[in-house]
Protein backbone atom coordinates (compact mmCIF):
# COMPACT_ATOMS: atom_id res chain seq x y z
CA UNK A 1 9.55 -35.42 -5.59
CA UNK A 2 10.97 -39.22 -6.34
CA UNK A 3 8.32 -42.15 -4.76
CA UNK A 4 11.41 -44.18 -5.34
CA UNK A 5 12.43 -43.12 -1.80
CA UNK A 6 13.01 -45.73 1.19
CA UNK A 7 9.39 -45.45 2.96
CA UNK A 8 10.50 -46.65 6.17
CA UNK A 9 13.47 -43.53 5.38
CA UNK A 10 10.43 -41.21 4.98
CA UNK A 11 8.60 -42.15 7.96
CA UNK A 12 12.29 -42.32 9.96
CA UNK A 13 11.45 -45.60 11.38
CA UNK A 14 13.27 -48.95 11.20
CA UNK A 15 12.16 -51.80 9.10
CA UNK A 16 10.95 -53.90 12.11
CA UNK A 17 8.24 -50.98 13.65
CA UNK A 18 5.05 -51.66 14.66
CA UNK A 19 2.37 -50.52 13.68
CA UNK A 20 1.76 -48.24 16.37
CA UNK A 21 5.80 -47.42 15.96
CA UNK A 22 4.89 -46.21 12.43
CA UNK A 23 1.51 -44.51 13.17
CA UNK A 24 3.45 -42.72 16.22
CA UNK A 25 6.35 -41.45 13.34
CA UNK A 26 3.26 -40.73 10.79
CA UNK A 27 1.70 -38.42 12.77
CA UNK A 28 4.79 -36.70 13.89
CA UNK A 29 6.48 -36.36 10.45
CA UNK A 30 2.92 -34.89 9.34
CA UNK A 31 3.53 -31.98 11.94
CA UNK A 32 6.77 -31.35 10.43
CA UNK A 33 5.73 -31.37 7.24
CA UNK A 34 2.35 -29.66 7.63
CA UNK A 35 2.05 -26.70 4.29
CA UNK A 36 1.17 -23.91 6.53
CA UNK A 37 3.91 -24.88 9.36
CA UNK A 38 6.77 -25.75 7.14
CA UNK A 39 9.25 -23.16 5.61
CA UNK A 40 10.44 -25.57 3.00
CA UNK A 41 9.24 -24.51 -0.57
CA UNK A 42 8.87 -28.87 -1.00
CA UNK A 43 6.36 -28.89 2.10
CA UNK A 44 3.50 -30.37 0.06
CA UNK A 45 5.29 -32.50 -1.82
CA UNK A 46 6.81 -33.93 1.43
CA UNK A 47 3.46 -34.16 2.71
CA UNK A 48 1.96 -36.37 0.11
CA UNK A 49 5.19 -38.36 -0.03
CA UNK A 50 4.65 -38.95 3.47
CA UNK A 51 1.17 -40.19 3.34
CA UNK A 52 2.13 -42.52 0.19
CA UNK A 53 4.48 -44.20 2.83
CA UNK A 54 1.86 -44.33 5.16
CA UNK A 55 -0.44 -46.29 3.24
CA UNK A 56 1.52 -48.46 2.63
CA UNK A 57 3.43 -49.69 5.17
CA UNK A 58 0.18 -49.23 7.61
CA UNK A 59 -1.32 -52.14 4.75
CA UNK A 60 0.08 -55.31 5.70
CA UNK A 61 -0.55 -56.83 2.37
CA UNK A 62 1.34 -53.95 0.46
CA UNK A 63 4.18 -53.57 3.49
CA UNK A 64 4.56 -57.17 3.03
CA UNK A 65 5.26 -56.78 -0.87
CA UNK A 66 7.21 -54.05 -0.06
CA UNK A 67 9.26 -55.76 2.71
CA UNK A 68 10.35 -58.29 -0.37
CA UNK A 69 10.46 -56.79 -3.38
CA UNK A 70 10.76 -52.95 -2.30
CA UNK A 71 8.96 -50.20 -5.19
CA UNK A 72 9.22 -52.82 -8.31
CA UNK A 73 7.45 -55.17 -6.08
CA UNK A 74 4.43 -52.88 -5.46
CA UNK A 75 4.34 -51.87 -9.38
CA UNK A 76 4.15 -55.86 -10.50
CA UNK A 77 1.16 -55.74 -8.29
CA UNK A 78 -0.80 -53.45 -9.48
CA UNK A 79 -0.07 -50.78 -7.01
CA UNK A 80 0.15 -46.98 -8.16
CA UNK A 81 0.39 -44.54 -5.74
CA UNK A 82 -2.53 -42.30 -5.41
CA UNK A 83 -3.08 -40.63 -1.52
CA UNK A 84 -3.55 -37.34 -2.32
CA UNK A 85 -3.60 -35.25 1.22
CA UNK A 86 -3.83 -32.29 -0.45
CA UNK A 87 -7.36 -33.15 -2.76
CA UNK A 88 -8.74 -35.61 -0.08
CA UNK A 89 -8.61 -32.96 2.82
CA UNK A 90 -8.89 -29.22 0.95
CA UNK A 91 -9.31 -28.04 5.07
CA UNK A 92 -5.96 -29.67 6.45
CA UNK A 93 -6.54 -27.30 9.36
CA UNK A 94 -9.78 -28.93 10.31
CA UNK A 95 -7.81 -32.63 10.20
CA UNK A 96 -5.55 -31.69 12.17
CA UNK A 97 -7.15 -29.77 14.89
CA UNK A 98 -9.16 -33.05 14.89
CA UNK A 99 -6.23 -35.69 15.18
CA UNK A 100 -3.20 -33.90 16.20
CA UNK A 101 -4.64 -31.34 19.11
CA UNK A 102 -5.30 -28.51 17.73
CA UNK A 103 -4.90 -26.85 14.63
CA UNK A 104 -2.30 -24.41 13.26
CA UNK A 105 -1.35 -20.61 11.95
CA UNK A 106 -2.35 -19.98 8.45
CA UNK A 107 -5.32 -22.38 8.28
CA UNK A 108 -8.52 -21.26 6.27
CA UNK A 109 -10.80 -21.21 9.56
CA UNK A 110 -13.85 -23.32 8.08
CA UNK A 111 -16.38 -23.93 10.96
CA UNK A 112 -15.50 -20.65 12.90
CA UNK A 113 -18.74 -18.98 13.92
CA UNK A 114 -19.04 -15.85 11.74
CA UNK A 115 -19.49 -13.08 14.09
CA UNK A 116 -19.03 -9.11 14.54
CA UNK A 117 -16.82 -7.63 11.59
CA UNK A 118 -15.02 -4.01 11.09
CA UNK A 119 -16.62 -2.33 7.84
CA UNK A 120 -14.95 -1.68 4.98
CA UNK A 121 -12.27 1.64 4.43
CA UNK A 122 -13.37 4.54 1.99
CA UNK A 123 -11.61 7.18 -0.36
CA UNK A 124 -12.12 10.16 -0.71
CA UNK A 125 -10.36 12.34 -3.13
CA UNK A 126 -10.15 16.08 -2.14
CA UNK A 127 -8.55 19.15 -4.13
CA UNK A 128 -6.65 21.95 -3.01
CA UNK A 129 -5.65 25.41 -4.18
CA UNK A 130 -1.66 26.31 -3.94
CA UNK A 131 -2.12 28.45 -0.93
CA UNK A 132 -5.04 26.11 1.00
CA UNK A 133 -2.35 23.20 0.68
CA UNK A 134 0.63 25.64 1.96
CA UNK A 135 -1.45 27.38 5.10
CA UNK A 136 -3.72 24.68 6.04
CA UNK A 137 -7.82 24.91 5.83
CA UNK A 138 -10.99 23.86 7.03
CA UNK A 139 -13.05 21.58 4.13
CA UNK A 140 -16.80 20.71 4.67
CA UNK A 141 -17.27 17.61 2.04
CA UNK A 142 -20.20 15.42 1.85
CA UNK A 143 -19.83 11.29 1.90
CA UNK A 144 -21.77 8.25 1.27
CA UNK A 145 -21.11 5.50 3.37
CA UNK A 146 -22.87 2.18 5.01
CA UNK A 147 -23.94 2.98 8.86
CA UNK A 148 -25.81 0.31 10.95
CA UNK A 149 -29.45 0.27 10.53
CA UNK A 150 -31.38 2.04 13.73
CA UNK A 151 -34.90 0.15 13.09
CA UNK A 152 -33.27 -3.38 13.37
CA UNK A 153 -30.40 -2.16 15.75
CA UNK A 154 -28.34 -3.65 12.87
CA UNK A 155 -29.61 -7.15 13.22
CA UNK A 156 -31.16 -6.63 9.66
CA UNK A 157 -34.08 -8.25 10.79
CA UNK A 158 -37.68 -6.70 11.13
CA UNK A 159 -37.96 -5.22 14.75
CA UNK A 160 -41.72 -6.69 14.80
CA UNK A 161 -40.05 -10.19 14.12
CA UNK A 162 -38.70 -10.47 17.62
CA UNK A 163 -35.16 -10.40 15.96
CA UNK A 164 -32.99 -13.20 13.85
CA UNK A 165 -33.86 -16.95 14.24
CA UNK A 166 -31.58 -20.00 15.67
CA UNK A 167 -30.14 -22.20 12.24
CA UNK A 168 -31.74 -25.40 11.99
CA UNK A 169 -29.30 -26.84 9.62
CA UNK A 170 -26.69 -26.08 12.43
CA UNK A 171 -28.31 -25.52 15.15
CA UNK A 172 -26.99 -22.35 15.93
CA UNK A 173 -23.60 -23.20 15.67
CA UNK A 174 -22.43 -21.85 12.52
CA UNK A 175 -20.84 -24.53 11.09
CA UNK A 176 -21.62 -28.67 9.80
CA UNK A 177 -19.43 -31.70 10.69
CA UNK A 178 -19.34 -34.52 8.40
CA UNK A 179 -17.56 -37.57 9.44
CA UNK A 180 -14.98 -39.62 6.72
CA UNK A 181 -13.60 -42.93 6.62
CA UNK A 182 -9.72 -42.50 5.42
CA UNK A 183 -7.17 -44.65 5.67
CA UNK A 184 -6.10 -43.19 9.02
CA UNK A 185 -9.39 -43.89 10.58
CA UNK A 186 -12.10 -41.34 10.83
CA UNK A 187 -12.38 -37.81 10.98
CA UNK A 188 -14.38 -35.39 11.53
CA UNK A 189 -14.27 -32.06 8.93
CA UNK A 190 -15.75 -29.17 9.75
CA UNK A 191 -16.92 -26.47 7.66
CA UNK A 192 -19.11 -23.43 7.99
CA UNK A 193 -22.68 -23.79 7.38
CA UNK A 194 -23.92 -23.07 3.77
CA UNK A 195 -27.62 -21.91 4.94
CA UNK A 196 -26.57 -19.38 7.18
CA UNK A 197 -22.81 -18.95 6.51
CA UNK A 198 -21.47 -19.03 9.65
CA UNK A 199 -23.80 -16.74 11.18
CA UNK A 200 -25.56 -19.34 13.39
CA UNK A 201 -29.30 -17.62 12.75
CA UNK A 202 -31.64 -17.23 10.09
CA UNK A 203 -33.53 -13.62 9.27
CA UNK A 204 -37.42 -14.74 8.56
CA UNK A 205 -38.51 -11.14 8.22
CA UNK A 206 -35.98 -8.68 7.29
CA UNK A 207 -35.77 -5.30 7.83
CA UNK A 208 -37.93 -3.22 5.29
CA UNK A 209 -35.12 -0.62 5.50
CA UNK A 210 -31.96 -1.86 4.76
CA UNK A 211 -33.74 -5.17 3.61
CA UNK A 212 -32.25 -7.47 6.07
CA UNK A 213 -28.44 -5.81 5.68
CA UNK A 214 -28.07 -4.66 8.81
CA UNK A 215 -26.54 -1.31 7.38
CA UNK A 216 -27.69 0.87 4.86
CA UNK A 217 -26.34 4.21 3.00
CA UNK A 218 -26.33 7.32 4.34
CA UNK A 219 -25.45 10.78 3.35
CA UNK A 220 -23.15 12.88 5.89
CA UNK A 221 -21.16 16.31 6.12
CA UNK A 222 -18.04 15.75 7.44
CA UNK A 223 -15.22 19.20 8.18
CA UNK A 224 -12.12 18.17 7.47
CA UNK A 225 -8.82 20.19 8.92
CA UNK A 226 -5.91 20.26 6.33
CA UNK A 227 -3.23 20.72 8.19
CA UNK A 228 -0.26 23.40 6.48
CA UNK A 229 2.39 21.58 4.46
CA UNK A 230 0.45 18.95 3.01
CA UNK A 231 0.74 18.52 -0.75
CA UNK A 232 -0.46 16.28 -3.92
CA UNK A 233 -0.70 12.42 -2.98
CA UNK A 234 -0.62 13.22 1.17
CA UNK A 235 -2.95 11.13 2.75
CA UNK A 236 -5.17 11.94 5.35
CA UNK A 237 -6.97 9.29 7.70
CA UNK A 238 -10.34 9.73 9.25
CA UNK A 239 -11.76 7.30 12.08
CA UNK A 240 -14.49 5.36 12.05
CA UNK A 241 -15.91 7.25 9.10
CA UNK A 242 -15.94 4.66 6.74
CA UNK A 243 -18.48 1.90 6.37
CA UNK A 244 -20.46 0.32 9.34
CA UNK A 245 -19.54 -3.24 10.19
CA UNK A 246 -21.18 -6.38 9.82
CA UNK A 247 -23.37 -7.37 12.83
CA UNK A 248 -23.01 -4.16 14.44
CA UNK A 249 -19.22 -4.56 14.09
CA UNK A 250 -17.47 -0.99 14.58
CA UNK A 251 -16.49 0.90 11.45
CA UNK A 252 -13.83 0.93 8.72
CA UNK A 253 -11.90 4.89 8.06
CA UNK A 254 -11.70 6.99 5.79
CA UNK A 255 -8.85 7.94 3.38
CA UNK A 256 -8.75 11.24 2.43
CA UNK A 257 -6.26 11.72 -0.43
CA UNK A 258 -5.12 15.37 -1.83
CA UNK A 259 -4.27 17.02 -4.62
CA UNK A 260 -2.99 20.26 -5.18
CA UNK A 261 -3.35 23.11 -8.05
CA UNK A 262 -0.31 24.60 -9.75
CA UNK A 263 -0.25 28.34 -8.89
CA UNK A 264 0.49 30.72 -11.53
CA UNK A 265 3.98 32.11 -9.91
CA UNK A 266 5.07 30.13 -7.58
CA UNK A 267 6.57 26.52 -7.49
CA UNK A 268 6.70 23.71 -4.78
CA UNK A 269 9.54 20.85 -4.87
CA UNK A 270 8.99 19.43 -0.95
CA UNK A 271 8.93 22.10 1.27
CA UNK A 272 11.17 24.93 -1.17
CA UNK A 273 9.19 26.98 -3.08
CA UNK A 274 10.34 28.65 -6.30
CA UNK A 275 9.32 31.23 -8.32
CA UNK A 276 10.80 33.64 -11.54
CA UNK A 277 11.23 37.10 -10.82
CA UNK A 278 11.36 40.13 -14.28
CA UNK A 279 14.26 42.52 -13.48
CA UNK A 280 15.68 45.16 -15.73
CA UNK A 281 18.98 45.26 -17.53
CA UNK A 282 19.89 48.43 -15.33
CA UNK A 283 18.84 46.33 -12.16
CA UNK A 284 21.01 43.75 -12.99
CA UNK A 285 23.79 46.53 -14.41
CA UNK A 286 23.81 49.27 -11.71
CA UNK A 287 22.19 46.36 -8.73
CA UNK A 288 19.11 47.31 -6.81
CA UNK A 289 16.53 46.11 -3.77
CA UNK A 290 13.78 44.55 -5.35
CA UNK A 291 10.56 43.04 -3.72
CA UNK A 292 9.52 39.90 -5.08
CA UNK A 293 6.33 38.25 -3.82
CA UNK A 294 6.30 35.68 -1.24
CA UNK A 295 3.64 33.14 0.47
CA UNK A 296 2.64 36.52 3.13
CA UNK A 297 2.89 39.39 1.29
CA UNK A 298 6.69 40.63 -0.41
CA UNK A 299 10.15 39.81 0.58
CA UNK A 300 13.04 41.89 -0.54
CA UNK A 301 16.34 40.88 -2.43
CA UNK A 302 19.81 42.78 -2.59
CA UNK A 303 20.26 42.75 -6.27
CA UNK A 304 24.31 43.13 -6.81
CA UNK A 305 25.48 45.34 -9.73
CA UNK A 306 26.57 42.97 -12.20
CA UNK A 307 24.27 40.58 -11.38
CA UNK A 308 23.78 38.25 -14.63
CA UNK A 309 20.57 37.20 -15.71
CA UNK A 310 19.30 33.51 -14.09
CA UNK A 311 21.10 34.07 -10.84
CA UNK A 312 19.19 32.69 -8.23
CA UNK A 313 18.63 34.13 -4.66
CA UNK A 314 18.06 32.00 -1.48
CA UNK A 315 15.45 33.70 1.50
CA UNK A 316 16.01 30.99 4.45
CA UNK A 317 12.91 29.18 6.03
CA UNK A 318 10.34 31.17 3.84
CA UNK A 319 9.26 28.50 2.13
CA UNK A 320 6.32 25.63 2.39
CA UNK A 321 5.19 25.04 6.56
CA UNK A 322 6.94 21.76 6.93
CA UNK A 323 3.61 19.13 7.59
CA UNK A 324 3.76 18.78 11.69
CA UNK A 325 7.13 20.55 11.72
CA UNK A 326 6.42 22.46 14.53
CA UNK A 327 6.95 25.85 12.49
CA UNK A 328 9.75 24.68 10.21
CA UNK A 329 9.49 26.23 6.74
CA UNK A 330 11.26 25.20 3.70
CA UNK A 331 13.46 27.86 1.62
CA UNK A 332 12.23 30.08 -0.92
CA UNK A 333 14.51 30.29 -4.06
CA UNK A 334 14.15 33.52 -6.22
CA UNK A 335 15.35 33.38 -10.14
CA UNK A 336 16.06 36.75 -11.58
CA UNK A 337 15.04 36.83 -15.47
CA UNK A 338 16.16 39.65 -17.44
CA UNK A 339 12.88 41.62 -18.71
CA UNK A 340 12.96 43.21 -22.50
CA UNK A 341 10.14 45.40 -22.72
CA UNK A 342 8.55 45.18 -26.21
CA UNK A 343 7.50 48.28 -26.94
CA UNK A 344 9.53 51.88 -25.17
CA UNK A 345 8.99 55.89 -25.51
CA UNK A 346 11.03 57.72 -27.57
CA UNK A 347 13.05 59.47 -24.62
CA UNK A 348 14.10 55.41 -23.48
CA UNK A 349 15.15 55.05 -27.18
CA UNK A 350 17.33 58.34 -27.54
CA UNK A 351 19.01 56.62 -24.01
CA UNK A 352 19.48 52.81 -25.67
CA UNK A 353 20.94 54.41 -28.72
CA UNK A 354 23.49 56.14 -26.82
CA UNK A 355 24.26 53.32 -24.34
CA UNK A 356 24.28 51.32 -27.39
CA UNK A 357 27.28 53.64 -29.18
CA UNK A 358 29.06 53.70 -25.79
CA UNK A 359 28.67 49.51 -25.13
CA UNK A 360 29.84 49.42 -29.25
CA UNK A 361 32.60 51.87 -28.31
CA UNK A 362 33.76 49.87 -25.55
CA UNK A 363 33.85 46.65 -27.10
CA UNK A 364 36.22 48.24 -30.30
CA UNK A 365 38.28 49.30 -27.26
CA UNK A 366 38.14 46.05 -25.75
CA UNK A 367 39.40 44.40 -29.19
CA UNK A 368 41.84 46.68 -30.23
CA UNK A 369 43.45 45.87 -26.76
CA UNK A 370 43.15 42.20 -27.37
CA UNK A 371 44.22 42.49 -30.73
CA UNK A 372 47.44 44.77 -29.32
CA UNK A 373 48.13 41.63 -26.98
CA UNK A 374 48.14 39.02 -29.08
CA UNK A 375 50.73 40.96 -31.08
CA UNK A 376 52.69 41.33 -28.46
CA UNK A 377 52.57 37.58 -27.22
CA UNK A 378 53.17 36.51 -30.82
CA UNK A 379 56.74 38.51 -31.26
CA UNK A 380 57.53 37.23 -27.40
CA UNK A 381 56.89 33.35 -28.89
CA UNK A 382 58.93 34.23 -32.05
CA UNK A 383 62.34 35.78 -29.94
CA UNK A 384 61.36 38.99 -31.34
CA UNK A 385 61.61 42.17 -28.72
């Protein structure tokens, strides 16, 4: 940002103001420019422009210079421009709740009383056979996480103690002010106490079980009920199962995340399930009702004659339960793949021999024919007759 800007342009004010005229535009500018108000990506470096033109033209000495010999006039003096709002108050929150009425969004909260917070979220990762994940189960599964400490009621200190102790750095309050001389006057900052951070009390004696925590690990058996449908990377949540807050604050979840096994025929892509079925060349030849397994039991497929090996058969809504679909199932998608056994009895052979010399007779016949065409469409192209 250029300091070679007008400073009575910055502050909006006219070259005659007062100096209550230019505190009054100061303060209001500062609003307007304030980092965690302003949308504009130049917000800070507004800010510290701002202040620049505040101290000077709140000097009389250096608004006096300025007055008659403008930026040059300040540089032959000496001047260099060095108010730094940003380093001189890290908390601008805290200044301005202090001078301006109240502080605003986004601030860093310094000097709020630390009090009751929600613990943190777990994970747990859980897996699932093929057919668990497809119909839904019951799980019993055994966590670790923080709950509040019984002895101490989660105070974390010792319950002989008589309980935690008042702060005498801060008197209970949870936070220090310090008072600062800065070219606006003073101000009070306020920040949260460093002895008892925020808390407002002191633990003398802490609890000998979770040694002044307040919470403290614990094993538990939790049933979990996997709905039907759900499948690898779905994510279950669990209330209040996760760790115990801070100062009895209530509880984080827990996160249960799946995954599920291949199975060894069938196939999952959403909610269709898939799966590769062996048929025989007479199957496929002659056609045929084949059963071909399915998530309950067998379904059965009308096999055409002539049906070619790959062909794939559709079974409506007998796929994956759709997760809370109120009954809704996917499609189940059936591949037929021609099956060549490897090894056959010597009856089967005498029968592949002679459907081989019938399929060998059929396709001379089949050439000959073609053969006897394209003669024919050759003397048609030439004029013969």
């Amino acid at each position: 940002m250029s300091t070679e800007r007008d400073y009575y342009e910055i502050l909006g004010v006219a070259k005659g103001a007062t100096a209550d005229e230019i505190k009054k535009a100061f303060r209001k500018k500062a609003r307007e420019y304030h980092p965690d108000v302003s949308k504009d990506p130049n917000a800070e470096a507004l800010f510290k422009e701002l202040g620049e033109a505040y101290e000077v033209l709140s000097d009389p000495q250096k608004r006096q210079v300025y007055d008659a010999y403008g930026h040059e006039g300040l540089k032959g003096g000496g001047y260099q421009p060095s108010w730094d709002f940003m380093q001189t108050f890290p908390d601008l929150n805290d200044l301005f709740a202090q001078f301006f009425g109240g502080g605003f969004p986004g601030g860093s909260g310094y000097g709020q009383r630390s009090g009751p917070s929600q613990g943190e979220d777990l994970r747990f990762d859980l897996e699932l056979d093929f057919m668990e994940a497809a119909f839904g189960v019951k799980k019993e599964v055994e966590i670790n996480h923080l709950i509040h400490c019984e002895p101490c009621q989660g105070s974390g200190a010792s319950p002989d103690s008589g309980g935690p102790v008042t702060c005498q750095t801060c008197m209970g309050q949870g936070q220090i002010r310090q008072t600062t001389q800065t070219i606006i006057g003073h101000f009070t900052q306020i920040t949260t106490c460093p002895r008892c951070q925020g808390r407002g009390t002191m633990i003398v004696d802490p609890c000998k079980v979770c040694q002044g925590k307040g919470r403290h690990n614990e094993a538990k058996t939790l049933t979990l009920t996997i709905p039907p449908g759900v499948d690898s990377g779905t994510r279950l949540r669990v209330t209040q199962e996760g760790n115990a807050g801070m100062m009895n604050g209530p509880s984080g979840d827990l996160y249960v995340f799946l995954h599920v096994k291949e199975h060894a025929v069938f196939q999952r892509d959403g909610y269709d399930l898939y799966a590769q079925v062996p048929v025989t060349y007479s199957q496929l030849a002659l056609g045929d009702d084949i059963e071909v397994p399915a998530l309950e039991g067998t379904e059965k497929v009308k096999v055409p004659s002539g049906t070619q090996s790959g062909t794939i058969f559709t079974i409506k809504g007998k796929g994956i339960p759709v997760l809370n679909g109120n009954g809704r199932h996917g499609d189940y998608h059936v591949k037929t793949v021609l099956q060549v056994p490897k090894k056959i009895s010597s009856e089967e052979r005498k029968l592949l021999e002679k459907l081989k010399a019938l399929e060998s007779e059929h396709l001379h016949s089949e050439k000959s024919h073609k053969s006897s065409f394209a003669h024919k469409f050759k003397e048609v192209l030439s004029g013969g007759h």
